[in-house]
Protein backbone atom coordinates (compact mmCIF):
# COMPACT_ATOMS: atom_id res chain seq x y z
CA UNK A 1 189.34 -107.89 145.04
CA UNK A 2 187.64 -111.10 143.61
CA UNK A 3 184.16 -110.29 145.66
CA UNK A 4 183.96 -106.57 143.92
CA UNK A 5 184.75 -108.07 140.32
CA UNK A 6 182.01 -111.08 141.09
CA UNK A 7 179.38 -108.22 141.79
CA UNK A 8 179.65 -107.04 137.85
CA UNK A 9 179.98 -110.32 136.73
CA UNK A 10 178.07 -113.09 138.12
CA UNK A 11 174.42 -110.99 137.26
CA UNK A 12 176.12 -110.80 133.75
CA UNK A 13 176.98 -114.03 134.20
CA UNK A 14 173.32 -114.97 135.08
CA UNK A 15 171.80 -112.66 132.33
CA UNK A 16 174.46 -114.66 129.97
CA UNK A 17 172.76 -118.07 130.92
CA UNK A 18 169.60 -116.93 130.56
CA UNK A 19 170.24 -115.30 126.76
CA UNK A 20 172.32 -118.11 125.91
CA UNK A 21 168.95 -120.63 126.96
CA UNK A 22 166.60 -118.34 125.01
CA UNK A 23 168.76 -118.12 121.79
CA UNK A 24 169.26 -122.43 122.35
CA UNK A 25 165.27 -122.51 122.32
CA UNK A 26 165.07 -120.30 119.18
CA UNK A 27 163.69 -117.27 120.53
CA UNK A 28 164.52 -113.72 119.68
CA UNK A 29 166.21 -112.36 122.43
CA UNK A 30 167.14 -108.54 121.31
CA UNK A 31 164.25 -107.27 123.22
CA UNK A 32 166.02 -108.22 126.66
CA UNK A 33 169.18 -106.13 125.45
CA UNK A 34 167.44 -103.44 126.93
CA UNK A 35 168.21 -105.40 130.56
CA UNK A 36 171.56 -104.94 130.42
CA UNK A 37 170.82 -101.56 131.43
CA UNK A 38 168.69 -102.58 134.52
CA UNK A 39 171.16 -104.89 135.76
CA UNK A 40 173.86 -102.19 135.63
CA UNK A 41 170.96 -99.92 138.03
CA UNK A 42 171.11 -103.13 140.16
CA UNK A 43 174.79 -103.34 140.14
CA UNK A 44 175.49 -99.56 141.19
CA UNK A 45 172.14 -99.57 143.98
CA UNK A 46 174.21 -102.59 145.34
CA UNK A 47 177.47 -100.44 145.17
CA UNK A 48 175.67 -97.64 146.83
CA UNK A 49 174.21 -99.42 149.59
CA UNK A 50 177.98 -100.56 150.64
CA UNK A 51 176.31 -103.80 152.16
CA UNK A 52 174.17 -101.86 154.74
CA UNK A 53 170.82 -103.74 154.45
CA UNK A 54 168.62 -100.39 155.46
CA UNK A 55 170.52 -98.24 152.47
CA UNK A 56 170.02 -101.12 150.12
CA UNK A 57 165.85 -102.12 151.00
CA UNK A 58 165.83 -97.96 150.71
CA UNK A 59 167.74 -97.72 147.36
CA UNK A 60 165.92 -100.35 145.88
CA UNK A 61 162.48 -99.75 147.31
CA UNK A 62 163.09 -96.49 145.48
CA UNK A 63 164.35 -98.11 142.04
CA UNK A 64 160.68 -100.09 142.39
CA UNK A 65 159.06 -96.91 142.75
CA UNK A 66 160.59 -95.28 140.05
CA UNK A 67 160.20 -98.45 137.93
CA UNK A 68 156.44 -99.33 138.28
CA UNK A 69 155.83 -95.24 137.99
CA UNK A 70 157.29 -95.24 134.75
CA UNK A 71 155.42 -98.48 133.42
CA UNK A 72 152.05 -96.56 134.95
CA UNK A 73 152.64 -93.46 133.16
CA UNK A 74 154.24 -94.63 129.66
CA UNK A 75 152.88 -97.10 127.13
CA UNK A 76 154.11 -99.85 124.71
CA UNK A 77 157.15 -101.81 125.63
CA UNK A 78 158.72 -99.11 127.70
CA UNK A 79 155.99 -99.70 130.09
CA UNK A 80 156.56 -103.62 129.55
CA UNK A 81 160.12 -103.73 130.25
CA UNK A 82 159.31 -101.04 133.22
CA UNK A 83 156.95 -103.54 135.23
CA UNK A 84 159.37 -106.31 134.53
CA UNK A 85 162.21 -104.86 136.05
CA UNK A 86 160.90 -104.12 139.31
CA UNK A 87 161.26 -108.28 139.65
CA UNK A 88 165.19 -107.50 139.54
CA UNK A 89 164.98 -104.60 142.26
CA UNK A 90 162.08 -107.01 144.73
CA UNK A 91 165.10 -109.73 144.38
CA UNK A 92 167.13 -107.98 146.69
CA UNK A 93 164.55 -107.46 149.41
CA UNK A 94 163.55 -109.87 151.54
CA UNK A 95 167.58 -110.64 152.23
CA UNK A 96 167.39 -106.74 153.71
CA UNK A 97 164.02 -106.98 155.54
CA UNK A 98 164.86 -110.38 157.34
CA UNK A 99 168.12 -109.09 158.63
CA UNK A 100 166.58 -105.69 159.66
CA UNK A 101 163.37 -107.34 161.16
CA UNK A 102 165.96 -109.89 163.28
CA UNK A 103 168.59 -107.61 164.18
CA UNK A 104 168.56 -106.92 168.01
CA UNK A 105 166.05 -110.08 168.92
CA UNK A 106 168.46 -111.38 170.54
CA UNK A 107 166.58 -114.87 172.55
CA UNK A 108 163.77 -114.06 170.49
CA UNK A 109 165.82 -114.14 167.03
CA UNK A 110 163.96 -117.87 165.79
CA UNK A 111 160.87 -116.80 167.48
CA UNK A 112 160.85 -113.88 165.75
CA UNK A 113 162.30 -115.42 162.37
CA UNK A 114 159.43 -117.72 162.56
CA UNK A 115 157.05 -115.11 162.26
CA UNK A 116 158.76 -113.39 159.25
CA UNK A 117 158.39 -116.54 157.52
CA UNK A 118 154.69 -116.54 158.23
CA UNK A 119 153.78 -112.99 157.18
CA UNK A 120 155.20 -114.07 153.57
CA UNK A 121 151.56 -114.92 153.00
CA UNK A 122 150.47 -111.30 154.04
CA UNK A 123 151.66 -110.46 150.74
CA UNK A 124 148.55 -112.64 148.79
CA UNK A 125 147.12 -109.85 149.98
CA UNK A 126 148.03 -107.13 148.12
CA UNK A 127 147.99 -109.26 144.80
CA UNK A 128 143.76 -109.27 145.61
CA UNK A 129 143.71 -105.78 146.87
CA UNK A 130 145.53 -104.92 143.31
CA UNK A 131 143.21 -107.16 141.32
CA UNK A 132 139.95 -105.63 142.74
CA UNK A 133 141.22 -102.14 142.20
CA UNK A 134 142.80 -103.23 138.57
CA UNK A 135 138.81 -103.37 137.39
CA UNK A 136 137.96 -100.51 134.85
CA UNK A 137 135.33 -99.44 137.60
CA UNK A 138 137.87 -98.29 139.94
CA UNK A 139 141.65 -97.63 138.73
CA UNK A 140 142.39 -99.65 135.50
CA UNK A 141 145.14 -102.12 134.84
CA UNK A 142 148.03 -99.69 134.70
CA UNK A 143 146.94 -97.84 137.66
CA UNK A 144 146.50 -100.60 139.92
CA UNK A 145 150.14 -100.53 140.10
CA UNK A 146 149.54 -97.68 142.54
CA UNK A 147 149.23 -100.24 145.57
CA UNK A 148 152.99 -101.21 144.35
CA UNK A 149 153.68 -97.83 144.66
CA UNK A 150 152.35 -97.89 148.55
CA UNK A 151 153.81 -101.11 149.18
CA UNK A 152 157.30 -100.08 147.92
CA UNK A 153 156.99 -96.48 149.95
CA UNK A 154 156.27 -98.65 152.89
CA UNK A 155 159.45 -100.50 153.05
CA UNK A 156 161.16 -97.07 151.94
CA UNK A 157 160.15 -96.03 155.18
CA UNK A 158 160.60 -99.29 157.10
CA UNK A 159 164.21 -98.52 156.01
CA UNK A 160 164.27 -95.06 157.77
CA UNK A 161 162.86 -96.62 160.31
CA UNK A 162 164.39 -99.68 161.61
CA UNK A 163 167.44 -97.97 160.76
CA UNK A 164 167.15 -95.51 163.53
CA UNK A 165 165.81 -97.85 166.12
CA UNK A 166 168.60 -100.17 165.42
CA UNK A 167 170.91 -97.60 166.02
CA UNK A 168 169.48 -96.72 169.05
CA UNK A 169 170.07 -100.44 170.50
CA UNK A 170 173.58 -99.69 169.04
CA UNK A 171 173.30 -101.66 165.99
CA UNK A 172 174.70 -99.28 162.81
CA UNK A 173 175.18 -101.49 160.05
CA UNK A 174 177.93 -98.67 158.87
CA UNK A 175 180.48 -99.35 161.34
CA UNK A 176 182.42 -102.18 160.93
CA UNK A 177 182.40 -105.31 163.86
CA UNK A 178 184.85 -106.56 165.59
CA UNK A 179 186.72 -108.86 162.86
CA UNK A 180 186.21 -106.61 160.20
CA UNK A 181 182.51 -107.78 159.54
């Protein structure tokens, strides 16, 4: 169908545009070749989650693991290109956390939407907690990326977890709705 062809293609697409803009403006681009790659990881988590927002926060939340591990423990521009992806695999999450985190609210739903929108600045938080720890007297630069790490475990689990109390208020995101939805 058009809607599985447009999930190769418009990132492409994107990743096209952006090239194209870079090689307008004169700059080398054959060091984001490499990203070709990590959109194709986005492409197939995406194909893997099968549009179940728990399955996809967990598959990526796992691809941001693996990603900032690998920039921690490597060095040069693997490490570069490692920290930089995990921007491409965070893209995907707040769409899964909202709709998890509203599911079942029912009444509550803007009430509770509301909120959401107000924890967003929760997260300035863990930039400072990373900054303090980034100093050479306590982890370092690269292995400040550790609180990543947690953060990105965290919504592994939150995944597990709202999952199965979803499904206990008879919300499964693998069965289809009435109307095919």
């Amino acid at each position: 169908s058009l809607q599985s062809i447009l999930r190769f293609v418009m990132p492409y697409l994107a990743f096209g545009v952006f090239l194209l803009i870079n090689k307008l403006a004169s700059h080398d681009i054959t060091p984001f070749y490499l990203y070709a790659g990590v959109i194709l990881a986005l492409i197939i988590g995406d194909l893997l989650s099968k549009g179940n927002p728990a399955r996809q926060l967990l598959l990526f939340s796992l691809l941001g693991i693996t990603a900032l591990l690998i920039g921690m423990l490597s060095e040069g521009m693997v490490s570069v290109y490692a920290f930089i992806s995990v921007g491409l695999f965070c893209s995907t999450l707040w769409p899964c956390i909202f709709t998890l985190a509203i599911a079942g609210l029912g009444r509550h739903t803007n009430e509770g939407a509301s909120f959401l929108i107000m924890m967003i600045m929760g997260g300035g938080v863990v930039s400072l907690v990373q900054g303090y720890l980034a100093s050479d007297a306590y982890l370092g630069i690269q292995m400040s990326y550790l609180v990543g790490v947690a953060c990105f475990a965290y919504l592994a689990f939150y995944a597990l977890r709202a999952k199965a109390i979803l499904k206990r208020k008879g919300i499964d995101y693998d069965v289809p709705a009435a109307g095919g939805h």
